[in-house]
Protein backbone atom coordinates (compact mmCIF):
# COMPACT_ATOMS: atom_id res chain seq x y z
CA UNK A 1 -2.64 -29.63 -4.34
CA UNK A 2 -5.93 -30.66 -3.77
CA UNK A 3 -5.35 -30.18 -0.01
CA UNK A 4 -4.26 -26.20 -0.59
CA UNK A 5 -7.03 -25.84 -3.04
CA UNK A 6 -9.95 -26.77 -0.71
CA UNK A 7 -8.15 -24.40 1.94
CA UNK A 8 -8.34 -22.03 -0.28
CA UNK A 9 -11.85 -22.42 -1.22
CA UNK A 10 -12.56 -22.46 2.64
CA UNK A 11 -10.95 -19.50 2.91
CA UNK A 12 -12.83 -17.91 0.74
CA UNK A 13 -16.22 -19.15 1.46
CA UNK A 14 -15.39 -18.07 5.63
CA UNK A 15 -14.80 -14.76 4.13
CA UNK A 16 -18.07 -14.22 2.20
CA UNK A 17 -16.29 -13.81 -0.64
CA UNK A 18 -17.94 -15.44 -4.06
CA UNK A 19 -15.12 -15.99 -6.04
CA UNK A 20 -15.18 -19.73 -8.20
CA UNK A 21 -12.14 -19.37 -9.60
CA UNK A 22 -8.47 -19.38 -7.44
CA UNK A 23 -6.52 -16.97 -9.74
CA UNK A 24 -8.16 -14.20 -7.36
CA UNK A 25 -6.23 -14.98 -4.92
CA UNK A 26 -5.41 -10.96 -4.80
CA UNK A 27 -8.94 -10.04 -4.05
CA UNK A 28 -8.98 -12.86 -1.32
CA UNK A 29 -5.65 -11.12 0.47
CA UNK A 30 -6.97 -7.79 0.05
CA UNK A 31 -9.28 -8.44 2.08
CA UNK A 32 -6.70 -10.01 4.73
CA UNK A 33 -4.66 -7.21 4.79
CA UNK A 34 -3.43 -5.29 7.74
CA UNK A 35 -5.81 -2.78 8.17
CA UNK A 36 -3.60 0.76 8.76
CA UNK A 37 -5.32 3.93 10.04
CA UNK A 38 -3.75 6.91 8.73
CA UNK A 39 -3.97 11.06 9.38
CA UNK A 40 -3.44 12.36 5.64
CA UNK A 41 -3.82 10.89 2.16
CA UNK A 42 -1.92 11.82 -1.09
CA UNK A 43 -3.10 10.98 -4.25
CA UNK A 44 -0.01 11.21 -6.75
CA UNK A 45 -1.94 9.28 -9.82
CA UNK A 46 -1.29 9.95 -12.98
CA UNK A 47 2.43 11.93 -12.41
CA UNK A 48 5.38 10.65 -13.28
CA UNK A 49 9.16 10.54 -11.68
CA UNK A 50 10.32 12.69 -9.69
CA UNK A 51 6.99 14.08 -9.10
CA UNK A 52 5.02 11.62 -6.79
CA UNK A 53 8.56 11.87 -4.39
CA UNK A 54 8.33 15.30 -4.69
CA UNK A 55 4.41 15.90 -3.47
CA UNK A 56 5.65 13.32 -0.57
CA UNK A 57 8.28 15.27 0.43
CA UNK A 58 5.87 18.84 0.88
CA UNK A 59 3.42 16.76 2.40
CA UNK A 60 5.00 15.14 5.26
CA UNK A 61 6.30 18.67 6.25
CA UNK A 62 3.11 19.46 7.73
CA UNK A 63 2.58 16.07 9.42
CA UNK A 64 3.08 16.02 12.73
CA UNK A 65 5.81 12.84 14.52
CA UNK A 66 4.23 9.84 14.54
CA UNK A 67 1.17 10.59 12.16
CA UNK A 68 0.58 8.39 8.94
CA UNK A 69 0.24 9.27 5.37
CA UNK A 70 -1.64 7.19 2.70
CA UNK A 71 0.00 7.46 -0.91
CA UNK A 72 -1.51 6.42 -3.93
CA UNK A 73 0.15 6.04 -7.03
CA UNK A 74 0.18 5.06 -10.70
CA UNK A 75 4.43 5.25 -11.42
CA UNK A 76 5.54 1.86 -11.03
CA UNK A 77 9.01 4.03 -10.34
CA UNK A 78 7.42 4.69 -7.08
CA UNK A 79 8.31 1.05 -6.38
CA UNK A 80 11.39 2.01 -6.12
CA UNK A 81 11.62 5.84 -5.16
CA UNK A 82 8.97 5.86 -2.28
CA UNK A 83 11.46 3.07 0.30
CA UNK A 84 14.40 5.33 -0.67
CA UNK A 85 13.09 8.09 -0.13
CA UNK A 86 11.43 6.89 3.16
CA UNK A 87 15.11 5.19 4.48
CA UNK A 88 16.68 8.22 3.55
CA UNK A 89 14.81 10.46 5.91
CA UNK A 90 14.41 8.05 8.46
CA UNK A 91 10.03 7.39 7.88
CA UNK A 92 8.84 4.22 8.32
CA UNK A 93 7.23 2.06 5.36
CA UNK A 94 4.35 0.71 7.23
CA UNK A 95 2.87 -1.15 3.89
CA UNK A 96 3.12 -1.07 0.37
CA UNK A 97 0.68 -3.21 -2.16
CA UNK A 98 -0.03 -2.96 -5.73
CA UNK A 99 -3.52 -3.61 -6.91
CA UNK A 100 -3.36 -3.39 -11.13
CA UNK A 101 -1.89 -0.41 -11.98
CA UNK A 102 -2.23 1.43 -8.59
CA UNK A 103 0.46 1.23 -5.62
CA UNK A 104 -0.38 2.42 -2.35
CA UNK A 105 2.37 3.14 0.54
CA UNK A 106 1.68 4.00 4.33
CA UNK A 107 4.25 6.02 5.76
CA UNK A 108 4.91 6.93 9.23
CA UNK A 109 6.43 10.04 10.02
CA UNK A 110 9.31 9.86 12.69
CA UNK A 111 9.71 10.69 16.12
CA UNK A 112 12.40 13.99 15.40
């Protein structure tokens, strides 16, 4: 434990990142992420189900193949509707993350 903690601690300190207590570990992968370049953003907060789904589904009809939205939401149903709803019409789920109460999705539109 003591091995992962000072890791950890390098980790952090490598970053620039100020942090004296582990337990923000989420901050520290933030940071780490995959950084995604997208065309269009949606911001869905505050609605509820089915409405985020349905604002996704009007806005990738004017995305062109290949281009990326960013979605932000606040319906933890999203969790669950957004990958559906992105196998179902064939999109690809770059990334999904949940930071508090906010989820964010990166979806690629496909190559129709």
């Amino acid at each position: 434990m003591v091995l992962a903690t000072t890791v950890m601690w390098v980790d952090y300190h490598r970053a620039g990142l100020r942090h004296t207590a582990l337990h923000a570990a989420d901050e520290f992968w933030e940071n780490y992420r995959m950084d995604i370049r997208f065309n269009h953003e949606l911001d869905t907060s505050g609605t509820h189900c089915p409405e985020p789904v349905m604002m996704l589904h009007g806005a990738v009809r004017g995305l062109l193949a290949g281009e990326v939205i960013k979605v932000i939401a606040t319906d933890p149903a999203t969790t669950r509707d957004i990958p559906k709803f992105c196998r179902f019409l064939g999109y690809q789920l770059l990334e999904h993350s949940q930071s508090g109460t906010t989820y964010l999705y990166y979806i690629r539109k496909s190559q129709v």
